[in-house]
Protein backbone atom coordinates (compact mmCIF):
# COMPACT_ATOMS: atom_id res chain seq x y z
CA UNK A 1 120.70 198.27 84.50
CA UNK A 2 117.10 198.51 86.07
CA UNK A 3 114.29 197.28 84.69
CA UNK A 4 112.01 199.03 83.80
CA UNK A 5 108.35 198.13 85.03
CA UNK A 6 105.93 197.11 82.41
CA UNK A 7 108.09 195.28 80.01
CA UNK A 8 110.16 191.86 81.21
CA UNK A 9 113.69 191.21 80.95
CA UNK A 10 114.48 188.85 77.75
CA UNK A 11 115.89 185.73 79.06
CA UNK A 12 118.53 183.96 77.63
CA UNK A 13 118.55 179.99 77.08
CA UNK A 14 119.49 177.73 80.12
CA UNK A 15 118.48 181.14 82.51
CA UNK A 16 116.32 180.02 85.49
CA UNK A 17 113.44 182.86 86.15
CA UNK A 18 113.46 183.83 89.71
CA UNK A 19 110.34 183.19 91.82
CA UNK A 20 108.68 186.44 93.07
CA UNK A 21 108.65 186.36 96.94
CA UNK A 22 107.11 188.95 99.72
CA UNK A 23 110.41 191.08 99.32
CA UNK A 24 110.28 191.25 95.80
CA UNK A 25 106.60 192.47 95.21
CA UNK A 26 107.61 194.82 97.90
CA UNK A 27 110.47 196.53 96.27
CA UNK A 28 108.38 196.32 92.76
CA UNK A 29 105.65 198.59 94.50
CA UNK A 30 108.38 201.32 95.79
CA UNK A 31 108.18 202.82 92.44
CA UNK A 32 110.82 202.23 89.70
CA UNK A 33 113.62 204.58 90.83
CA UNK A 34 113.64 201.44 93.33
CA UNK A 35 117.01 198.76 92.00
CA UNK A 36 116.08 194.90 92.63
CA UNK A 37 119.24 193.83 94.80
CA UNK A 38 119.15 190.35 92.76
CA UNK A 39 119.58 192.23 89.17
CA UNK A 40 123.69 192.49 88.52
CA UNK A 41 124.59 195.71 86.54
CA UNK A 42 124.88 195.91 83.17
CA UNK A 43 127.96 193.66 82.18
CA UNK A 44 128.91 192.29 85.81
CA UNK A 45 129.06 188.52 86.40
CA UNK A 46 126.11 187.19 88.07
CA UNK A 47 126.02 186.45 91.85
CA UNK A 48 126.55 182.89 92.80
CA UNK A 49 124.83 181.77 96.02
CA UNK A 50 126.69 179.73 98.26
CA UNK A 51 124.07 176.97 99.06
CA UNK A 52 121.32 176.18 96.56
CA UNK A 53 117.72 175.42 97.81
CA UNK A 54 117.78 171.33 97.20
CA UNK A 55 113.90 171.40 97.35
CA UNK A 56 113.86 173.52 94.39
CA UNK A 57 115.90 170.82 92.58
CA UNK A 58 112.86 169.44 90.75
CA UNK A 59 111.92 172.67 88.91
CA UNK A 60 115.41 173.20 87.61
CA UNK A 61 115.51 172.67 83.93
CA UNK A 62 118.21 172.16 81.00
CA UNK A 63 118.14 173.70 77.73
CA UNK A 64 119.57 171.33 75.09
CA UNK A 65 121.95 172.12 72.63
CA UNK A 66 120.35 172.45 69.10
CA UNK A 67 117.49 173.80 70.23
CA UNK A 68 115.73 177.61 70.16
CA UNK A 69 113.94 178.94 72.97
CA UNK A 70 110.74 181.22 71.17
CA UNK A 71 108.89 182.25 73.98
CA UNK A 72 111.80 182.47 76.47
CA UNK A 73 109.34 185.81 78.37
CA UNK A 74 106.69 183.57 79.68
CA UNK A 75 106.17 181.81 82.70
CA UNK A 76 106.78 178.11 83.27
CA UNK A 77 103.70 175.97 84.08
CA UNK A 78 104.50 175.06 87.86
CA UNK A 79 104.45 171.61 88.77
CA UNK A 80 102.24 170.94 91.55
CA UNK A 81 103.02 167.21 92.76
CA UNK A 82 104.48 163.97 91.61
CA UNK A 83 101.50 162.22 93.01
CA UNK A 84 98.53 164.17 93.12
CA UNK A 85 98.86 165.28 89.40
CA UNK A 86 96.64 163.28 87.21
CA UNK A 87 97.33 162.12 83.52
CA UNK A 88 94.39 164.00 82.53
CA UNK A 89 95.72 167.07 84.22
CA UNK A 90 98.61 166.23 82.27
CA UNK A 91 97.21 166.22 79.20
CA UNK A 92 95.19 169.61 79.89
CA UNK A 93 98.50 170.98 80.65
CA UNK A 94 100.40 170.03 77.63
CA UNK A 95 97.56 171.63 75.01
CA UNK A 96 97.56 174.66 77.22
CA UNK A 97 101.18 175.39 76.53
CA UNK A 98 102.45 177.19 73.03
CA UNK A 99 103.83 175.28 70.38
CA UNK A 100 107.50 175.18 71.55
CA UNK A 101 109.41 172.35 71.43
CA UNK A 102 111.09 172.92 74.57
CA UNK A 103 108.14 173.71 76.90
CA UNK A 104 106.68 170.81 75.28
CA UNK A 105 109.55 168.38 76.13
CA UNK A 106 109.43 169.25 79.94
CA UNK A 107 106.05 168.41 80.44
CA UNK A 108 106.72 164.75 78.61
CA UNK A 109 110.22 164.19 80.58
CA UNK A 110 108.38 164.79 84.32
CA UNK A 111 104.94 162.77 83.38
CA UNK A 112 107.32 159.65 82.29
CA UNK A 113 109.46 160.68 85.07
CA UNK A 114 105.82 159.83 87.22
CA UNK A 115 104.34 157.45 85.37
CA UNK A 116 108.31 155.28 85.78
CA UNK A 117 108.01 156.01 89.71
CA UNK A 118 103.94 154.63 89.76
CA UNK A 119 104.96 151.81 87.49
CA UNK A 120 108.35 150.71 90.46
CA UNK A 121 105.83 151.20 93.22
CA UNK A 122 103.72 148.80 91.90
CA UNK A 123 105.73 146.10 90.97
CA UNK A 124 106.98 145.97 93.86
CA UNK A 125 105.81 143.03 95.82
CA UNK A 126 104.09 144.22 99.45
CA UNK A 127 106.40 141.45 101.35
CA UNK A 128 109.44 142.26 100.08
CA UNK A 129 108.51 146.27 101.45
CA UNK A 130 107.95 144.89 104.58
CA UNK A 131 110.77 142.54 104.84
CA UNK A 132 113.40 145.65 104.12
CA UNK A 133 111.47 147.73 106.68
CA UNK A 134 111.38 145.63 109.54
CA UNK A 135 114.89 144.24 108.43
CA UNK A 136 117.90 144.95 111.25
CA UNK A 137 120.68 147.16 110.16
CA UNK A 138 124.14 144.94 108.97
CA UNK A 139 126.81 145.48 111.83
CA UNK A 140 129.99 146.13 111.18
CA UNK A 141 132.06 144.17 112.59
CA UNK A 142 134.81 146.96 114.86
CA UNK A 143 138.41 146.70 114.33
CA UNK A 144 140.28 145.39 117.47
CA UNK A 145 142.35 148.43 117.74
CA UNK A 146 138.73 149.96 117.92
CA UNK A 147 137.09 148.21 120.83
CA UNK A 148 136.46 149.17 123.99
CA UNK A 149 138.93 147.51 126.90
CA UNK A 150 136.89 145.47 128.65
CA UNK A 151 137.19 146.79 133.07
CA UNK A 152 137.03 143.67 135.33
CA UNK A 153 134.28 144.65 137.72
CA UNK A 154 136.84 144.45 141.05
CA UNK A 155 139.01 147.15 138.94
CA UNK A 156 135.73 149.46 137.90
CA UNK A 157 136.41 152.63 139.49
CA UNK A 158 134.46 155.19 136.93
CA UNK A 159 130.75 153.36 137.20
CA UNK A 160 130.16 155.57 140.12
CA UNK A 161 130.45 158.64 138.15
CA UNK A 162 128.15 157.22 135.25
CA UNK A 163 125.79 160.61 135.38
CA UNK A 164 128.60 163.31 135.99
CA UNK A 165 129.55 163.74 132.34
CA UNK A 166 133.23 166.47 133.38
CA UNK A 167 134.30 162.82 134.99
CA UNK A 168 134.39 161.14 131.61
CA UNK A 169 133.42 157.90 132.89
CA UNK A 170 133.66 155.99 129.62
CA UNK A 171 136.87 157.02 128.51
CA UNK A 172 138.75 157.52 131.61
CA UNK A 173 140.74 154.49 131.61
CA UNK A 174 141.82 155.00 127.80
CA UNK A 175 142.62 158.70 128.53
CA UNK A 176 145.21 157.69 131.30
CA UNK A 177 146.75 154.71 128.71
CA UNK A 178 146.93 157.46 126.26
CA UNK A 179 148.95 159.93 128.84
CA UNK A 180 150.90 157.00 129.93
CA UNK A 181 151.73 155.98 126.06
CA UNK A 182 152.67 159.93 125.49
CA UNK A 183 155.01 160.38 127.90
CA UNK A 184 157.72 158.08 125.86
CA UNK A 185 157.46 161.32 123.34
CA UNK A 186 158.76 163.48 126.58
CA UNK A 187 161.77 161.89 128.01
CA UNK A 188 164.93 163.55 128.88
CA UNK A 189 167.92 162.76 130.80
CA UNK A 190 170.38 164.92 132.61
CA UNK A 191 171.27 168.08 130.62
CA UNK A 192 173.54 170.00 132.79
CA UNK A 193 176.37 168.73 131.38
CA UNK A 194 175.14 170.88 128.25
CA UNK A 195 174.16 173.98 130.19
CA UNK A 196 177.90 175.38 131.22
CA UNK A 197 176.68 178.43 133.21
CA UNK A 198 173.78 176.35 135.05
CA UNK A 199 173.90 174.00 137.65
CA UNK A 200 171.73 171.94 139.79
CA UNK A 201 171.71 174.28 142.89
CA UNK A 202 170.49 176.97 140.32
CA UNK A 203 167.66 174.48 139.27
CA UNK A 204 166.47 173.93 142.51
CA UNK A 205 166.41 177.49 143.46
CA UNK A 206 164.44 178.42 140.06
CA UNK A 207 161.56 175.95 140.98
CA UNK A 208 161.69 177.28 144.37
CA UNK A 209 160.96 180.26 143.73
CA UNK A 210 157.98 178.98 140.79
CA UNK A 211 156.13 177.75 143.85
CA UNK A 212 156.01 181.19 145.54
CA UNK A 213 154.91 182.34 142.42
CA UNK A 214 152.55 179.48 142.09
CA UNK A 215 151.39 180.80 145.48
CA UNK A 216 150.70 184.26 145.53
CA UNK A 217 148.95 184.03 141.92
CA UNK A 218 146.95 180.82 143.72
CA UNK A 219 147.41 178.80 140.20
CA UNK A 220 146.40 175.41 139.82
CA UNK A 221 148.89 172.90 140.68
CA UNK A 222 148.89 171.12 137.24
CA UNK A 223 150.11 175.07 136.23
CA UNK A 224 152.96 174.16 138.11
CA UNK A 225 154.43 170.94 137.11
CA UNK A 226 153.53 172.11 133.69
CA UNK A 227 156.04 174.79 133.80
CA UNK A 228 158.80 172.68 135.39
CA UNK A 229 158.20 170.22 132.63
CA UNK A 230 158.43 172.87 130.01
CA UNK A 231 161.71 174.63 131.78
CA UNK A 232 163.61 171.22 131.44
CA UNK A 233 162.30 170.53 128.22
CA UNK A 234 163.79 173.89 126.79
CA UNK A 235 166.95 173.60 129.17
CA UNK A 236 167.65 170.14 127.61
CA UNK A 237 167.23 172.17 124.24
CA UNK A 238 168.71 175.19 124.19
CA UNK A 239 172.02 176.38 126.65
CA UNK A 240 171.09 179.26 128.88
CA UNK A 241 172.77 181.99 130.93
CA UNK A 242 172.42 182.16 134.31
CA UNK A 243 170.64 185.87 134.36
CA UNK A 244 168.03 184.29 131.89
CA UNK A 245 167.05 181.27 134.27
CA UNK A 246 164.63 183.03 135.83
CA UNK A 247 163.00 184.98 132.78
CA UNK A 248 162.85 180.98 131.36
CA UNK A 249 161.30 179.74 134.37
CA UNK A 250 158.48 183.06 134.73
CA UNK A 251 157.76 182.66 130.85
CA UNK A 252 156.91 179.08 131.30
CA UNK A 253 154.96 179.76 133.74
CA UNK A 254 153.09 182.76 131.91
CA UNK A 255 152.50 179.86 129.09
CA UNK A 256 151.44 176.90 131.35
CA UNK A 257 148.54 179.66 132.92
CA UNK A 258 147.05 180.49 129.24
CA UNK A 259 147.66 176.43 128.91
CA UNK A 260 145.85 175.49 132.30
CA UNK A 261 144.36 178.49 133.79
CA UNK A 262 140.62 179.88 133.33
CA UNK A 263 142.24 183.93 134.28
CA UNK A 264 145.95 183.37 133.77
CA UNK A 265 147.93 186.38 135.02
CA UNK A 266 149.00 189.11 132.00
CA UNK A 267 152.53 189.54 131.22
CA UNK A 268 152.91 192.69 133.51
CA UNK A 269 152.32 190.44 136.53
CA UNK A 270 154.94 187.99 135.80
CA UNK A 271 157.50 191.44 134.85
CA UNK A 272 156.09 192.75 138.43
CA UNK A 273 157.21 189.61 139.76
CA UNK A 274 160.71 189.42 138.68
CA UNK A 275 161.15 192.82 139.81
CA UNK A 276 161.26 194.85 136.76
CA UNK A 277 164.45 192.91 135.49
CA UNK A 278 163.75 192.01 132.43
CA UNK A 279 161.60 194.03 129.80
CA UNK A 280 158.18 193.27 127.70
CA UNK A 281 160.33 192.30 124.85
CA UNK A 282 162.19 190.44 125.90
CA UNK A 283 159.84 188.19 127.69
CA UNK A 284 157.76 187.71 124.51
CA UNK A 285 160.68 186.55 122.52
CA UNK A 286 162.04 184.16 124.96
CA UNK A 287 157.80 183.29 124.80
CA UNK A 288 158.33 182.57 121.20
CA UNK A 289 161.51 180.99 121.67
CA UNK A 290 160.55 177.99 124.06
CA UNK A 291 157.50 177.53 121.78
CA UNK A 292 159.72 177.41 119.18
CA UNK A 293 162.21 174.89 120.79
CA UNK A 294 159.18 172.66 121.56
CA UNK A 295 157.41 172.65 118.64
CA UNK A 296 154.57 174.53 120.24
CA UNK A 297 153.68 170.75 121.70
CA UNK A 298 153.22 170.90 125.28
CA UNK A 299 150.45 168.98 126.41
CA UNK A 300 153.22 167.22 128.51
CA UNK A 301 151.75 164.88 130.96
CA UNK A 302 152.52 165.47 134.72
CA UNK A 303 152.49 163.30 137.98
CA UNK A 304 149.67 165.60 139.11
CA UNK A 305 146.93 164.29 137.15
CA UNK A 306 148.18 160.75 137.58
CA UNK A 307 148.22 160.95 141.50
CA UNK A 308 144.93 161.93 141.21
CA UNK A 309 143.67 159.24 139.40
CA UNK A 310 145.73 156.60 141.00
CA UNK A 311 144.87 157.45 144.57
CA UNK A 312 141.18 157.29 143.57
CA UNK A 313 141.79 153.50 143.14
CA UNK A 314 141.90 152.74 146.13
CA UNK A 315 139.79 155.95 147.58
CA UNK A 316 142.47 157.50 149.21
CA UNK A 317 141.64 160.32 152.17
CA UNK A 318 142.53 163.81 151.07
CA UNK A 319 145.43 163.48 154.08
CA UNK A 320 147.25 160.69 152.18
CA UNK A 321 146.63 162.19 148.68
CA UNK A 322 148.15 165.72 150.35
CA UNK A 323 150.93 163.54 151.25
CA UNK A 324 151.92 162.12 148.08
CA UNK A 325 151.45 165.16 146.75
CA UNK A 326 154.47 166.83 149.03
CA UNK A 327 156.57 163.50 148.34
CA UNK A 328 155.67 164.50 144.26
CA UNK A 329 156.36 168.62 144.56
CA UNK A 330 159.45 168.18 146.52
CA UNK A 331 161.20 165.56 143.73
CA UNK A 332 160.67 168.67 141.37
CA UNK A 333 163.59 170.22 142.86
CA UNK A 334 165.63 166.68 142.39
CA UNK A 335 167.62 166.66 138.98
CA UNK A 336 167.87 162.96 139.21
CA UNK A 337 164.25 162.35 138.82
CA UNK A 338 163.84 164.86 136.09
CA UNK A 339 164.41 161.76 133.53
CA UNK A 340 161.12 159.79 135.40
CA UNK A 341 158.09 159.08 133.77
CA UNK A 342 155.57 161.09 135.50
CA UNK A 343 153.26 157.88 135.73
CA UNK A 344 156.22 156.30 137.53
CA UNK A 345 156.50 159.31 140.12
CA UNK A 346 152.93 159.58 140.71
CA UNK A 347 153.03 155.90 141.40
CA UNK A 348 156.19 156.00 144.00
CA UNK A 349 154.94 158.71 145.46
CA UNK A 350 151.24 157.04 146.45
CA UNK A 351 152.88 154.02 147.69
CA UNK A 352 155.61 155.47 150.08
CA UNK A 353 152.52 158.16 151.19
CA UNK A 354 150.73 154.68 151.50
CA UNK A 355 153.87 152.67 153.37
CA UNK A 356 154.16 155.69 155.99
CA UNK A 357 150.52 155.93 156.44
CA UNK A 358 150.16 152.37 157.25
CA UNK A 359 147.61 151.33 154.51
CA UNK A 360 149.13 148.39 152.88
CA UNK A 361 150.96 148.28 149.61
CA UNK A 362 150.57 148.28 145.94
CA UNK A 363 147.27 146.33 145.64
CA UNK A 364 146.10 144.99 142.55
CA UNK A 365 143.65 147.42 141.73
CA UNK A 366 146.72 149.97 141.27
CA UNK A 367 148.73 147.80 139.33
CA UNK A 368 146.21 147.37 136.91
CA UNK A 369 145.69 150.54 136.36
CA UNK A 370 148.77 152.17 136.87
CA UNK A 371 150.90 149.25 134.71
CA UNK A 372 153.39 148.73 137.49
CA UNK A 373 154.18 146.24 139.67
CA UNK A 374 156.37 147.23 143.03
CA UNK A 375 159.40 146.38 141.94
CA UNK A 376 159.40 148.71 139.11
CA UNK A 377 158.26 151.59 141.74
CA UNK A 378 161.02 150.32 144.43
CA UNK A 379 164.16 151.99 142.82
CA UNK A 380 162.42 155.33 142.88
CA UNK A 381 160.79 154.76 146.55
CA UNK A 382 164.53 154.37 147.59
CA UNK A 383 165.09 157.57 145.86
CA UNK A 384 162.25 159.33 147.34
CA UNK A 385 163.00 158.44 150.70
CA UNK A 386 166.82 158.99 150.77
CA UNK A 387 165.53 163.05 149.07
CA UNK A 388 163.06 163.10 152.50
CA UNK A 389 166.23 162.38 154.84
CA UNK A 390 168.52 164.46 153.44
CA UNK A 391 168.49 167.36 156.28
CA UNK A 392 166.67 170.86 154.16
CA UNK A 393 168.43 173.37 153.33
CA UNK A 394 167.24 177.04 154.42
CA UNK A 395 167.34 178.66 150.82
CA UNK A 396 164.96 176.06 149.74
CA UNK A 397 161.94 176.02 151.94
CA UNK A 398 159.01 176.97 149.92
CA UNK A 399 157.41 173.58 149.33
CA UNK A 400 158.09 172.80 153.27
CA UNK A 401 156.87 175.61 154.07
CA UNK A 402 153.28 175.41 151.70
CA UNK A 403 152.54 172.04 153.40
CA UNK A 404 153.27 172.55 156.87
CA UNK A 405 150.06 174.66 156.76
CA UNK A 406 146.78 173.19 158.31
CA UNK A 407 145.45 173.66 154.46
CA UNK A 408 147.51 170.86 153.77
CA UNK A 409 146.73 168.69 156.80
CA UNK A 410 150.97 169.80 157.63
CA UNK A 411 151.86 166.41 156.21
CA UNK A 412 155.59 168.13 155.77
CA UNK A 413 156.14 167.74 159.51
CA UNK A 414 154.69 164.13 159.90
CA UNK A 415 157.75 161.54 160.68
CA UNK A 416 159.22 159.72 158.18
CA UNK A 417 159.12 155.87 158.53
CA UNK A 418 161.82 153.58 159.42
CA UNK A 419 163.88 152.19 156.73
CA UNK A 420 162.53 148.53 158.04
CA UNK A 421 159.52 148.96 157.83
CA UNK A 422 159.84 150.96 154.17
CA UNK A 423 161.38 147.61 153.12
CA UNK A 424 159.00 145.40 154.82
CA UNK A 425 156.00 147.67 152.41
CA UNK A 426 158.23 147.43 149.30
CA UNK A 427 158.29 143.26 149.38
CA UNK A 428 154.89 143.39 149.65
């Protein structure tokens, strides 16, 4: 209901009058046909802000129980300041009001409220004031689960990058203990006994093919071993038929790009890809299927990032790192790694690229920070090494292929060492 200009409102009991503002007076002088945007029709519940206006606190008041409001229309005496509001003011004040019990009792509650803050100030003793300001703050003492791991300074390879804050200097060793501690959640063994139409030649051929695709769409490598991960992880799941491998292995792929990528590719590239073989639908549900099957957890943690970070212990060129990194891509295709930790591959891989490269062993500086010693990386080496001999075969030649280019420094056709001397750098 508007109101009509001239005459105020009557307010109730316990009803706070609103302060007139710029935008009130402003609406007032429109005319009367104008309708205040605060004033709730006749018989709606009021509005409720959200956030009140704590520096208004002080001029809310309470109406008691018991007691009758008479002049309920007129303004409030404002209270100007705690401390610059005189008793004598005060007193002036309280005669000026009308005889109302309540108007009255607000003026008495905020001068004791005053004179109870004047009387604490001034019993309180000038060194005791200074004593709590110049007083220290309490530490707490941190819990030990809470402190920081304390870096030898030989083993300190982050200090460098103190000002670049994307390096994460101060928590880069407990990131990489946190990876290494997650990948227990992420270990599988050999599921192709489980997978009756799928074998390991199929396997092989799928992530083949992944690195073409990784290729052509120039994807980020950790794109990559993020969708093998994920492919294994849903294999070990979930039995699949051979025509669906490769709508598995493109999906993953299409989910490790949104997971990794800045511009992942759209789902027509990855149909376009797969040659119109399989339809929209049907690559969105088997989207929502391995998400499903995973628990829409994959934040998996690759060899990738730990080959990065272990070969910058002991500043590895970007020939050696390119190395490893062909040892690493080419055990993707290997079913009997696929149960390796992918801080254990990393690590295996760096120290045979280190063995055939001629620059020493597993120094102490990696096994502190990768949390292996050489004879937990010498089983794998073997492994590694035995993969690397085996003669290639000619439907599998992607990865050989990728890093025989001067890009990649063609580590793939650098010799492999003798088996002496890969002993000889393992009893190091």
């Amino acid at each position: 209901m508007p109101v009509v200009r001239g005459k105020k409102p009557a307010v109730t009991a316990g009803t706070k009058i609103p302060k007139l503002n710029a935008t009130t007076s402003e609406n007032q002088e429109e005319g009367p046909q104008v309708k205040r945007a605060s004033s709730p029709p006749h018989g709606a519940p009021k509005k409720r802000t959200a956030f009140i206006d704590i520096t208004n606190a002080h001029k809310v008041t309470l109406s008691l129980p018991g007691r009758k409001k008479k002049n309920a229309g007129k303004k409030q005496v404002k209270k100007t300041s705690a401390t610059s509001v005189s008793s004598k003011n005060h007193a002036n004040l309280e005669s000026s009001l009308p005889e109302s019990s309540e108007g009255t009792l607000v003026v008495k509650e905020e001068q004791t409220y005053e004179e109870k803050e004047q009387q604490e100030d001034a019993a309180a003793p000038v060194e005791e004031l200074e004593a709590a300001a110049t007083a220290p703050p309490t530490a707490q003492e941190v819990p030990a689960h809470l402190q920081k791991q304390q870096i030898p300074e030989e083993f300190d390879i982050d200090s460098e990058n103190s000002e670049d804050c994307y390096m994460s200097p101060e928590y880069a060793k407990d990131i990489f203990d946190y990876l290494k501690q997650r990948e227990e959640k992420f270990v599988i063994c050999d599921y192709m006994p489980s997978q009756p139409s799928l074998n390991t030649e199929m396997r092989a051929i799928l992530i083949d093919w992944l690195v073409e695709v990784q290729e052509n769409f120039e994807l980020y490598h950790e794109t990559l071993y993020l969708a093998v991960k994920m492919t294994d992880h849903y294999l070990s799941k979930t039995p699949v038929h051979r025509e669906l491998l490769q709508l598995v292995g493109s999906t993953t792929m299409l989910i490790a790009s949104k997971f990794e990528e800045r511009s992942p590719p759209c789902v027509d590239d990855f149909l376009y890809i797969c040659d119109d073989a399989y339809k929209r639908e049907e690559l969105i549900s088997m989207e929502a299927n391995i998400l499903q099957a995973l628990s829409f957890d994959i934040s998996i943690p690759i060899p990738y990032r730990f080959l990065r970070r272990y070969a910058k212990c002991v500043n590895a060129g970007m020939d050696t790192l390119t190395l490893a990194r062909f040892f690493c891509e080419m055990s993707l295709m290997e079913m009997e790694l696929v149960a390796e930790r992918g801080s254990l591959l990393a690590s295996a891989c760096l120290l045979l690229a280190l063995i055939t490269k001629d620059l020493g062993g597993w120094c102490p500086i990696l096994q502190f920070h990768s949390g292996y010693k050489t004879s937990d990386l010498s089983p794998v080496v073997r492994k590694l090494y035995e993969m690397l001999l085996a003669p290639p075969d000619d439907k599998l030649k992607a990865i050989r292929n990728k890093y025989s280019h001067k890009v990649f420094f063609e580590v793939a056709s650098l010799p492999l060492v003798s088996a002496d001397i890969l002993e000889e750098g393992l009893s190091q």
